[in-house]
Protein backbone atom coordinates (compact mmCIF):
# COMPACT_ATOMS: atom_id res chain seq x y z
CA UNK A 1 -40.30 -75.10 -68.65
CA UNK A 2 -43.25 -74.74 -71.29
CA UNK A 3 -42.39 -77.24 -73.76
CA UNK A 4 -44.80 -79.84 -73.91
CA UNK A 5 -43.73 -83.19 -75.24
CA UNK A 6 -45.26 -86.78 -76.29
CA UNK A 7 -43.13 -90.06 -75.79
CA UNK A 8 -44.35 -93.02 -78.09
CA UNK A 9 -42.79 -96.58 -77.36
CA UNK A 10 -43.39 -99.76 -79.22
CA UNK A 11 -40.99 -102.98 -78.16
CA UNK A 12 -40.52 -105.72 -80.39
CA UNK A 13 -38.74 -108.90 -79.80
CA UNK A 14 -35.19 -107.81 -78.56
CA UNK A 15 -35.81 -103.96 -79.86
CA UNK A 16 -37.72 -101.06 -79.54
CA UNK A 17 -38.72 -98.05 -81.33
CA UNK A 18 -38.90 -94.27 -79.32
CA UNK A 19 -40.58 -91.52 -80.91
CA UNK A 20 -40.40 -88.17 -79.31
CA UNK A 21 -41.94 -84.92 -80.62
CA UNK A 22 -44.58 -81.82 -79.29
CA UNK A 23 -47.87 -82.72 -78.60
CA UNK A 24 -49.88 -82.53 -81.43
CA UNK A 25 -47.61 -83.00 -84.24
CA UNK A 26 -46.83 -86.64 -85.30
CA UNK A 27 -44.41 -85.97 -88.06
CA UNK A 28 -41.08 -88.45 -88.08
CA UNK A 29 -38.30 -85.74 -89.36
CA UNK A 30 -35.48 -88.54 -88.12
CA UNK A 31 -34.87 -92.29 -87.80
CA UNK A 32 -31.52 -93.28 -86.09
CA UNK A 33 -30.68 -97.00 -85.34
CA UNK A 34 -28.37 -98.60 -82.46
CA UNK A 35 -27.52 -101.95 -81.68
CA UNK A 36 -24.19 -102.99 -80.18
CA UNK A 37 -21.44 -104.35 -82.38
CA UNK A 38 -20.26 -107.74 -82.58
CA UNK A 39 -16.42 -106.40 -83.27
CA UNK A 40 -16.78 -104.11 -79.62
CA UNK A 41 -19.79 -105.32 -77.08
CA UNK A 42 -18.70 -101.48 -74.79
CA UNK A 43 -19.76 -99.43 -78.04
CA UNK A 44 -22.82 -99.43 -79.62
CA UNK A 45 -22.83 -98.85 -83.67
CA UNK A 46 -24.92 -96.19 -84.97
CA UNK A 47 -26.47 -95.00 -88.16
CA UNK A 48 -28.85 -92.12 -89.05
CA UNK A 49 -31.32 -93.66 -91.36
CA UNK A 50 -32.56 -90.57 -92.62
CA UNK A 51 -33.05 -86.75 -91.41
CA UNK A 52 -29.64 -85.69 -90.31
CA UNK A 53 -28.45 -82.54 -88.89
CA UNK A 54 -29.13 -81.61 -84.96
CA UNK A 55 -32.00 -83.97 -84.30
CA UNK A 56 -30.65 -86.48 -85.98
CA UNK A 57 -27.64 -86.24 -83.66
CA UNK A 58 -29.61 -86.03 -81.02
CA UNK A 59 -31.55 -88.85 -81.94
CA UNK A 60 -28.12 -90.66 -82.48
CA UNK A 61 -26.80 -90.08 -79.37
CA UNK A 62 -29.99 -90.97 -77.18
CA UNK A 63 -30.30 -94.25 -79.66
CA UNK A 64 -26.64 -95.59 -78.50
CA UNK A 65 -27.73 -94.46 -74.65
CA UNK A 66 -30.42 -96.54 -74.40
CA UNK A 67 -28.98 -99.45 -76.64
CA UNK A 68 -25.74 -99.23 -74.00
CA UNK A 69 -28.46 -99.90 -70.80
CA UNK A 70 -30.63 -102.13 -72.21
CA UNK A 71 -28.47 -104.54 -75.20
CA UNK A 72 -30.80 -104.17 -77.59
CA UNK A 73 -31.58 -102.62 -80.58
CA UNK A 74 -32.98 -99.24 -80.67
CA UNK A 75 -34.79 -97.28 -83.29
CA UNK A 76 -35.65 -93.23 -82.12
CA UNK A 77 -37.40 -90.61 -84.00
CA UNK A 78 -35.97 -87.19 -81.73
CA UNK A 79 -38.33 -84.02 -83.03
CA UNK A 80 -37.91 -81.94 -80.48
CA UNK A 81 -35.51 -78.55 -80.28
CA UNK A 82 -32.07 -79.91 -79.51
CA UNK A 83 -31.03 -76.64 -78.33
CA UNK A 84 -33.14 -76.89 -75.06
CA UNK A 85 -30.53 -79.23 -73.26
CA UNK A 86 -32.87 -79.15 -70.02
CA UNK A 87 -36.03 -80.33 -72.14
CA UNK A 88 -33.55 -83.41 -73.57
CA UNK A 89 -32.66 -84.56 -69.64
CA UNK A 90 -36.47 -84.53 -69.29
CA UNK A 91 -37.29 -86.13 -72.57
CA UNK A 92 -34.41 -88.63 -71.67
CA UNK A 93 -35.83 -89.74 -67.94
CA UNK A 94 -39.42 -89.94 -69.06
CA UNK A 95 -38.50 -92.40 -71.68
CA UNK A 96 -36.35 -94.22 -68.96
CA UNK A 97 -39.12 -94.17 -66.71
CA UNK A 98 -41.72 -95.50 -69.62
CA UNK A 99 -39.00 -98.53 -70.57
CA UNK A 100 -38.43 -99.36 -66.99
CA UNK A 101 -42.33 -99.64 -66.61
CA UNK A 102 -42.22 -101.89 -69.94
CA UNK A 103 -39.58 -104.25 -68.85
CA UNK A 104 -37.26 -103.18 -71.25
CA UNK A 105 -34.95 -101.93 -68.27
CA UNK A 106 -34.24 -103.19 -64.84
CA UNK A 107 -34.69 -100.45 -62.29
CA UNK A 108 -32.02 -99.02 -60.93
């Protein structure tokens, strides 16, 4: 696999912010917010702040992911190619790996 990739964290008090996108380009194409519900504590609720279509999905669905494992809210900025489903599973454990290291996560 070529694709090259850069994982930017910031946690705040009970959230965090992911931004993933190639090396080199810092552009922010998608915003896409979890936290979990009050009405339904197995289900995160999630909105697309802005840039929808297929990395805003995919920043949707990786947003509720990590909201389900960790309880807290999530904000995540996915601009990468969603059609490289092997590159996502990367993406995905590197950013586990980088929250774990944070404390945002309990190992498993």
């Amino acid at each position: 696999m070529d694709s090259k990739f850069c994982v930017q964290i910031i946690t705040m008090k009970d959230s965090f912010y992911v931004w993933v996108g190639p090396t080199g380009d810092t552009s922010m194409g998608n915003l896409s917010l979890a936290l979990m519900s009050a009405a339904d504590r197995s289900t995160p609720a999630v909105s697309n702040l802005f840039g929808a279509g297929t990395s805003g999905d995919a920043a949707d669905n990786l947003a509720e992911r990590l909201t389900k494992r960790s309880g807290q809210v999530c904000y995540v900025s996915y601009n990468l190619p969603t059609r490289n489903v092997l590159l996502a599973e990367v993406v995905q454990r590197e950013i586990v790996k980088k929250l774990v290291s944070l404390g945002v996560f309990a190992s498993k």
